[in-house]
C-alpha atoms as a PDB file:
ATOM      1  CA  UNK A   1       6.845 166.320  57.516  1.00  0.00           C
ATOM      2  CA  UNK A   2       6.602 165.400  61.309  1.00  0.00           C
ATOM      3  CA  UNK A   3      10.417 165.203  61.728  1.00  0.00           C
ATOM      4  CA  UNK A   4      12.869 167.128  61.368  1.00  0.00           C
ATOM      5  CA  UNK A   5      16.298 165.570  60.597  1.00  0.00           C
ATOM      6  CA  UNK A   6      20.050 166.828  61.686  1.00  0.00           C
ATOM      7  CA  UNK A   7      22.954 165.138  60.639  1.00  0.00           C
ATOM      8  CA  UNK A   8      25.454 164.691  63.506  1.00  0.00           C
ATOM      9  CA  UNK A   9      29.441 165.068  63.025  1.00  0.00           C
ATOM     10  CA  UNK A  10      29.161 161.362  62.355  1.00  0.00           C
ATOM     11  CA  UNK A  11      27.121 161.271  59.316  1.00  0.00           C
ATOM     12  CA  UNK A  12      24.880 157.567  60.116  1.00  0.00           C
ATOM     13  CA  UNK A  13      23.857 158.836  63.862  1.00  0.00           C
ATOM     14  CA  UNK A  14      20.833 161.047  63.750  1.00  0.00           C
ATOM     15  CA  UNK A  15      19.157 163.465  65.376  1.00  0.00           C
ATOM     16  CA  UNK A  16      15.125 163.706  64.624  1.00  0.00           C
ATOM     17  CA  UNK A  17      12.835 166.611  66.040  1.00  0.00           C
ATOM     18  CA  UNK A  18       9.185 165.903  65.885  1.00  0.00           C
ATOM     19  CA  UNK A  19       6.484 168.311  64.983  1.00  0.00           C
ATOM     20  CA  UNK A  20       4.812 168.652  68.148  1.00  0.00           C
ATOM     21  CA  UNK A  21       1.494 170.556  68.074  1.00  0.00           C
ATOM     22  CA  UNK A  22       0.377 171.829  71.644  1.00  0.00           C
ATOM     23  CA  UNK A  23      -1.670 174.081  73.017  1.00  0.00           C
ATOM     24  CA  UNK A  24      -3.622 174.698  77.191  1.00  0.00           C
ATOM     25  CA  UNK A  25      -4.714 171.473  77.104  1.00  0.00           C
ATOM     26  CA  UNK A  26      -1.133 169.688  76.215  1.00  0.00           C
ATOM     27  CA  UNK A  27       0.589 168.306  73.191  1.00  0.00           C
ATOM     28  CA  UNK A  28       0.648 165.799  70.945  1.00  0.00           C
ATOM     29  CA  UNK A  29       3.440 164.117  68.071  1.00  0.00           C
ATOM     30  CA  UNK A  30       3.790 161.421  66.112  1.00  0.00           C
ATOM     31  CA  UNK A  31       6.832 159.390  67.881  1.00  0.00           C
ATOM     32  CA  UNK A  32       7.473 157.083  65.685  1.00  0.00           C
ATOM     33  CA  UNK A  33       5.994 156.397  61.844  1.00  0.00           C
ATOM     34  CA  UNK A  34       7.598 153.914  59.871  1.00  0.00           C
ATOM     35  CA  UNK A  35       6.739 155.949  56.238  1.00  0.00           C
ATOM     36  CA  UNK A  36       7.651 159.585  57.700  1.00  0.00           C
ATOM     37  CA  UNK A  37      10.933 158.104  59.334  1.00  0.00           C
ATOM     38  CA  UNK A  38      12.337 156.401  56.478  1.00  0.00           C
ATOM     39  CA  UNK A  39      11.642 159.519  54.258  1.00  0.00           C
ATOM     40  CA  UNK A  40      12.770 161.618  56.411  1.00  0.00           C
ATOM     41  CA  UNK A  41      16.116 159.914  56.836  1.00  0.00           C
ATOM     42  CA  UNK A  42      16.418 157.674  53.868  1.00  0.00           C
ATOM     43  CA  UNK A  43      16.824 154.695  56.177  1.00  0.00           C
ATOM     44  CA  UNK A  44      14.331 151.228  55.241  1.00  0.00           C
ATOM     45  CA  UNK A  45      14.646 150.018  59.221  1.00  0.00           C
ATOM     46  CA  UNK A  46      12.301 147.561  60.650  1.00  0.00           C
ATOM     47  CA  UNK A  47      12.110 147.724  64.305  1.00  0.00           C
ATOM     48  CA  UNK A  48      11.469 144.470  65.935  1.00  0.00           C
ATOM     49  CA  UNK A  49      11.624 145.487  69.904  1.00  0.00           C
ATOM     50  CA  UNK A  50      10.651 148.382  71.901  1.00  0.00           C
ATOM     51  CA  UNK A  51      12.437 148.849  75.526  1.00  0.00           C
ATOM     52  CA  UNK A  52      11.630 151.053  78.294  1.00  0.00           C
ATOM     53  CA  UNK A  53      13.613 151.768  81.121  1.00  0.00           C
ATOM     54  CA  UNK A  54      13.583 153.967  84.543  1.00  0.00           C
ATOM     55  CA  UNK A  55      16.838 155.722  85.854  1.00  0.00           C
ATOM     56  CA  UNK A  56      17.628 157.903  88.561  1.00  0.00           C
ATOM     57  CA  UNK A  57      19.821 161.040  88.493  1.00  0.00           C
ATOM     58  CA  UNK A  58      23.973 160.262  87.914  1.00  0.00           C
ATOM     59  CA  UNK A  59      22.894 156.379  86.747  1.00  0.00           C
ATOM     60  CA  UNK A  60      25.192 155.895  83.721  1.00  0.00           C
ATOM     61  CA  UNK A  61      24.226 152.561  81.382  1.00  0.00           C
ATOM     62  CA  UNK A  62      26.353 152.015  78.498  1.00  0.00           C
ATOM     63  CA  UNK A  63      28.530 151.947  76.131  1.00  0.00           C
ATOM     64  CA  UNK A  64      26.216 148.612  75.046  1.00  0.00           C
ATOM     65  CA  UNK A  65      26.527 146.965  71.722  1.00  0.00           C
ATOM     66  CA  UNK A  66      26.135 143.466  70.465  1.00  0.00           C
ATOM     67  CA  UNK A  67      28.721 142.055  68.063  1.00  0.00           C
ATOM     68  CA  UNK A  68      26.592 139.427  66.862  1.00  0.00           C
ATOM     69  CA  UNK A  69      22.379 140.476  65.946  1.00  0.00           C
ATOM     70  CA  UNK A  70      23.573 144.081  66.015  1.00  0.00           C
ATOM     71  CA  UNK A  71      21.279 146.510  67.032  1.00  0.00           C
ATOM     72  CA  UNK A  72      20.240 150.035  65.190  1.00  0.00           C
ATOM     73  CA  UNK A  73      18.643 152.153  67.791  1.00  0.00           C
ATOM     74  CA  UNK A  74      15.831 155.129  67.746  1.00  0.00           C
ATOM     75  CA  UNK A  75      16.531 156.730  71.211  1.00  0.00           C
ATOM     76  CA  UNK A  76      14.017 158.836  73.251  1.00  0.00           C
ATOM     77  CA  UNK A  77      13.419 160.399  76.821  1.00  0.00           C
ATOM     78  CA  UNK A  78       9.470 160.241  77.846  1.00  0.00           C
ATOM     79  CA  UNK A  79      10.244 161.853  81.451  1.00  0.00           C
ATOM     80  CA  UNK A  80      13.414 163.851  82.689  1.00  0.00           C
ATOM     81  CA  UNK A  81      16.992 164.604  80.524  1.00  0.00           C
ATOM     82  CA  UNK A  82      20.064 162.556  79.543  1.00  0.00           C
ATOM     83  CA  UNK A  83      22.833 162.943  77.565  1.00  0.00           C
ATOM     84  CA  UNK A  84      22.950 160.119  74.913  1.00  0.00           C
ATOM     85  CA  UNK A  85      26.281 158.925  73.384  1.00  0.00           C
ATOM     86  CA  UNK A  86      26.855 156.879  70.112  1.00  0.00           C
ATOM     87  CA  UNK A  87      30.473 155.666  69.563  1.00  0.00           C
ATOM     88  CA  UNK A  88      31.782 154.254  66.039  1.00  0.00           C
ATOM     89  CA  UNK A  89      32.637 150.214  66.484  1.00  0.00           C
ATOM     90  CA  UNK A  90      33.366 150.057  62.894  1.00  0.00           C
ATOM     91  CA  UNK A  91      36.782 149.498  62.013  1.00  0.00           C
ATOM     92  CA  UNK A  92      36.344 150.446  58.279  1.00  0.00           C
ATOM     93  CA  UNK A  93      34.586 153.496  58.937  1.00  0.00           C
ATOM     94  CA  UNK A  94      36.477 156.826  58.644  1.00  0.00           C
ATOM     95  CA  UNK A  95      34.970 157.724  62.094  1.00  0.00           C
ATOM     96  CA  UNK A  96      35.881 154.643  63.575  1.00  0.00           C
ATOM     97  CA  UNK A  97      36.755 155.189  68.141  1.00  0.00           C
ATOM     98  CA  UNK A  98      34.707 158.732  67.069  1.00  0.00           C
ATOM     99  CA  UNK A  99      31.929 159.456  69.263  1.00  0.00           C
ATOM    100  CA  UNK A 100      28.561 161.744  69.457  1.00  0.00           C
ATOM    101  CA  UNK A 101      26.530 162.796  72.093  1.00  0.00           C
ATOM    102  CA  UNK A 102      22.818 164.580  72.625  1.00  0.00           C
ATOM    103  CA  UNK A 103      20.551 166.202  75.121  1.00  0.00           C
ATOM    104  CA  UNK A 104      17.658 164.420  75.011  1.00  0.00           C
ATOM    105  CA  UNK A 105      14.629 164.981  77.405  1.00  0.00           C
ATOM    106  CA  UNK A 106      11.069 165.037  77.503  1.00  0.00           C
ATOM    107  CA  UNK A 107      11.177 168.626  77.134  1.00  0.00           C
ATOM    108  CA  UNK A 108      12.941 168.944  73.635  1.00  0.00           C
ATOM    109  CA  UNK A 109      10.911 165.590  72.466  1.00  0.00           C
ATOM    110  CA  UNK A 110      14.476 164.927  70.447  1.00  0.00           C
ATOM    111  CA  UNK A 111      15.403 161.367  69.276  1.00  0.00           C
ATOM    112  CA  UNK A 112      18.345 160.223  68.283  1.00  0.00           C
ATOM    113  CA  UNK A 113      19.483 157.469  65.445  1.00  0.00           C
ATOM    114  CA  UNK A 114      22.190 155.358  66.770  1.00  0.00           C
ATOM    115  CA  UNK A 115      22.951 152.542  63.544  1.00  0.00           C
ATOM    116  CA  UNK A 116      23.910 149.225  64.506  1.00  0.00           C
ATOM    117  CA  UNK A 117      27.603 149.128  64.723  1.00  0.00           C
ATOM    118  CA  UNK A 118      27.887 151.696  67.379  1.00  0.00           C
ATOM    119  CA  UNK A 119      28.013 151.266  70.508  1.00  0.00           C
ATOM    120  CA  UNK A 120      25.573 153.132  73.006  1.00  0.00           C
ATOM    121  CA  UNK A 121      25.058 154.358  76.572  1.00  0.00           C
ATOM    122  CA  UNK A 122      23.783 157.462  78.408  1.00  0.00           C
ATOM    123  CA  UNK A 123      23.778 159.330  81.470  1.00  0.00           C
ATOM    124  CA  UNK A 124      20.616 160.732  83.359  1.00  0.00           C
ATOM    125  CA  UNK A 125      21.120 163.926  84.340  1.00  0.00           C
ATOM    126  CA  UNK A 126      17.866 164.611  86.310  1.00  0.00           C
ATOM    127  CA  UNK A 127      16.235 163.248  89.058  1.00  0.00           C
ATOM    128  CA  UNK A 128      14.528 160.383  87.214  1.00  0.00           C
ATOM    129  CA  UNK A 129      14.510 159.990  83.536  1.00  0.00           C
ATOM    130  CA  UNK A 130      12.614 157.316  81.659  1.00  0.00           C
ATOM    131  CA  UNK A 131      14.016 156.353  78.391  1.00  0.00           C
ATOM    132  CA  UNK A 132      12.352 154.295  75.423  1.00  0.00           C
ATOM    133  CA  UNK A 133      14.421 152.875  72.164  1.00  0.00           C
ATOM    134  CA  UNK A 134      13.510 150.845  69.645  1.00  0.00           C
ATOM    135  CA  UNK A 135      15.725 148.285  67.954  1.00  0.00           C
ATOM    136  CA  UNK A 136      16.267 146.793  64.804  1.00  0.00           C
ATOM    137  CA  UNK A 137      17.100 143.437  66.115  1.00  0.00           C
ATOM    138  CA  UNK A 138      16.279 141.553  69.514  1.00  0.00           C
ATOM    139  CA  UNK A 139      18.488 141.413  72.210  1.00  0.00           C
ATOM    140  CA  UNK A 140      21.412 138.238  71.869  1.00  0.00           C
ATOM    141  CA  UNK A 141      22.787 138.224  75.844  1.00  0.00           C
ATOM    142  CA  UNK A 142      25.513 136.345  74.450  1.00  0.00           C
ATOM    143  CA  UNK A 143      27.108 138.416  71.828  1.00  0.00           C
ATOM    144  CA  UNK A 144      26.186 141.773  74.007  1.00  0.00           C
ATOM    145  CA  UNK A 145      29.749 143.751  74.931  1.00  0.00           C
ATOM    146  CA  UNK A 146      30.315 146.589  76.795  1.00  0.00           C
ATOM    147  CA  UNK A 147      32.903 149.372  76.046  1.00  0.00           C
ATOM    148  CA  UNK A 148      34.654 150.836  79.246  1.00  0.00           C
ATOM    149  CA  UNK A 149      32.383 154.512  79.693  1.00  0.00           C
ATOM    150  CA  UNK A 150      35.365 156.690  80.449  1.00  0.00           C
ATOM    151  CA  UNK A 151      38.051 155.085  78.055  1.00  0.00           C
ATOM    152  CA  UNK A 152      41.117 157.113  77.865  1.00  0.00           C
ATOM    153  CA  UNK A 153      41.133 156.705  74.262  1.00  0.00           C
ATOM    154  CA  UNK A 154      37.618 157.801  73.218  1.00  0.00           C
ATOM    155  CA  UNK A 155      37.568 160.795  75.767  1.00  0.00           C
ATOM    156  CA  UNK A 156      33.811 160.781  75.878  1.00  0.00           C
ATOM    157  CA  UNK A 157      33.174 164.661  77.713  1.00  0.00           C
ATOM    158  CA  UNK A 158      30.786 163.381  79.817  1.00  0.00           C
ATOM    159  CA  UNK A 159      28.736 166.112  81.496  1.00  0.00           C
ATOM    160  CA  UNK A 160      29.466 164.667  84.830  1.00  0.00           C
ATOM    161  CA  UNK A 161      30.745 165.909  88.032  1.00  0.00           C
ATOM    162  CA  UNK A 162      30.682 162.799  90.638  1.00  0.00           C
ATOM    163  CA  UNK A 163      31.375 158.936  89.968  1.00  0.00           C
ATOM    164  CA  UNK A 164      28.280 157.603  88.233  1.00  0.00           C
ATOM    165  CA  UNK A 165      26.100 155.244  89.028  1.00  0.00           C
ATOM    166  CA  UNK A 166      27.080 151.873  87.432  1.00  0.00           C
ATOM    167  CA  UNK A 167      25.697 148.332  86.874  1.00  0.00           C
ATOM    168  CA  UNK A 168      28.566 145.815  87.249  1.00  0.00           C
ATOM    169  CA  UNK A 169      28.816 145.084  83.481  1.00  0.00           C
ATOM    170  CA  UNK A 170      29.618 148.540  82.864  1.00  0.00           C
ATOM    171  CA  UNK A 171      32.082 149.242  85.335  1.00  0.00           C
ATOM    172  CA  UNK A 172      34.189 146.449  84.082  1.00  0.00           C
ATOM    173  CA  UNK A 173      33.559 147.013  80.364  1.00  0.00           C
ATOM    174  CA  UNK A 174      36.584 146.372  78.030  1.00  0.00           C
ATOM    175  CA  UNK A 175      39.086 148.891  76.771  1.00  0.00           C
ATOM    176  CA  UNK A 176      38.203 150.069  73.365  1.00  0.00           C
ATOM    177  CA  UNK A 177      42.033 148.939  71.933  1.00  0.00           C
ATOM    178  CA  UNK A 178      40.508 145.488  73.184  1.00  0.00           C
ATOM    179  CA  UNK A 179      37.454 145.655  71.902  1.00  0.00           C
ATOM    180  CA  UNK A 180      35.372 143.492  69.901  1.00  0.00           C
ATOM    181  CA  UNK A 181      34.746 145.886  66.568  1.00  0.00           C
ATOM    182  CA  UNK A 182      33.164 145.525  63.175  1.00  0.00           C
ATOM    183  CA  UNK A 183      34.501 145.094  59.611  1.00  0.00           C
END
């Protein structure tokens, strides 16, 4: 099987580890097979976008979710190390405001499952890290929300030790209590 598959303390969000087969010349893994993934995890997910972005070192995007078209997400680093964060938006859930988080980097070749419902961010903690996702459903600008990254409430430990690096949307993301949340 070319993944490996740990649950999380949140039972939905995943963590997959790849069979990687190297050797002098390099490596090589499957990153993403529809059959292996959804036997692996159980999950029948069709991914209809793949996004790649660049980041440098303390850049912190997130906590992203869309209320409306909401997004599962297979997470991965290609170049560098972040820490990856999935927080429960739904309000029926018994690990609703919970949160998870992950090393991921191109060194450990983990990825992580975040199911639609949560919300998402991360934090690059080298110099540069490139990061790739796939999504079960495209991107809808106008039901996309941001949670506030260091909410009081959801205590996210951060592995931080200056301000981070924000866009606008995320420094003035909403306070979970007033967030928009799922059934």
């Amino acid at each position: 099987m070319p993944y490996t598959v740990t649950p999380t303390a949140i039972p939905e969000v995943l963590i997959l580890t790849p069979a990687v087969y190297g050797d002098a010349r390099g490596f090589f893994f499957e990153s993403f097979n529809a059959r292996e993934f959804a036997r692996a995890t159980g999950l029948d997910v069709a991914f209809v976008q793949d996004n790649h972005s660049k980041s440098t070192k303390g850049v912190l995007r997130g906590l992203h979710y869309q209320i409306e078209n909401p997004q599962g997400k297979l997470v991965r680093v290609s170049q560098g190390e972040v820490f990856d964060v999935a927080v429960d938006l739904r309000k029926s859930s018994p690990t609703f405001g919970q949160w998870v988080g992950e090393y991921l980097s191109a060194e450990n070749q983990k990825q992580f499952w975040v199911p639609a419902g949560f919300a998402h961010g991360f934090l690059v903690l080298s110099e540069t890290a490139e990061f790739l996702y796939k999504t079960t459903d495209y991107w809808h600008q106008a039901s996309e929300r941001t949670v506030l990254w260091n909410d009081r409430e959801l205590s996210i430990d951060w592995p931080i030790d200056a301000e981070p690096t924000l866009a606008a949307k995320d420094a003035s993301g909403t306070a979970f209590m007033h967030a928009d949340v799922f059934p």
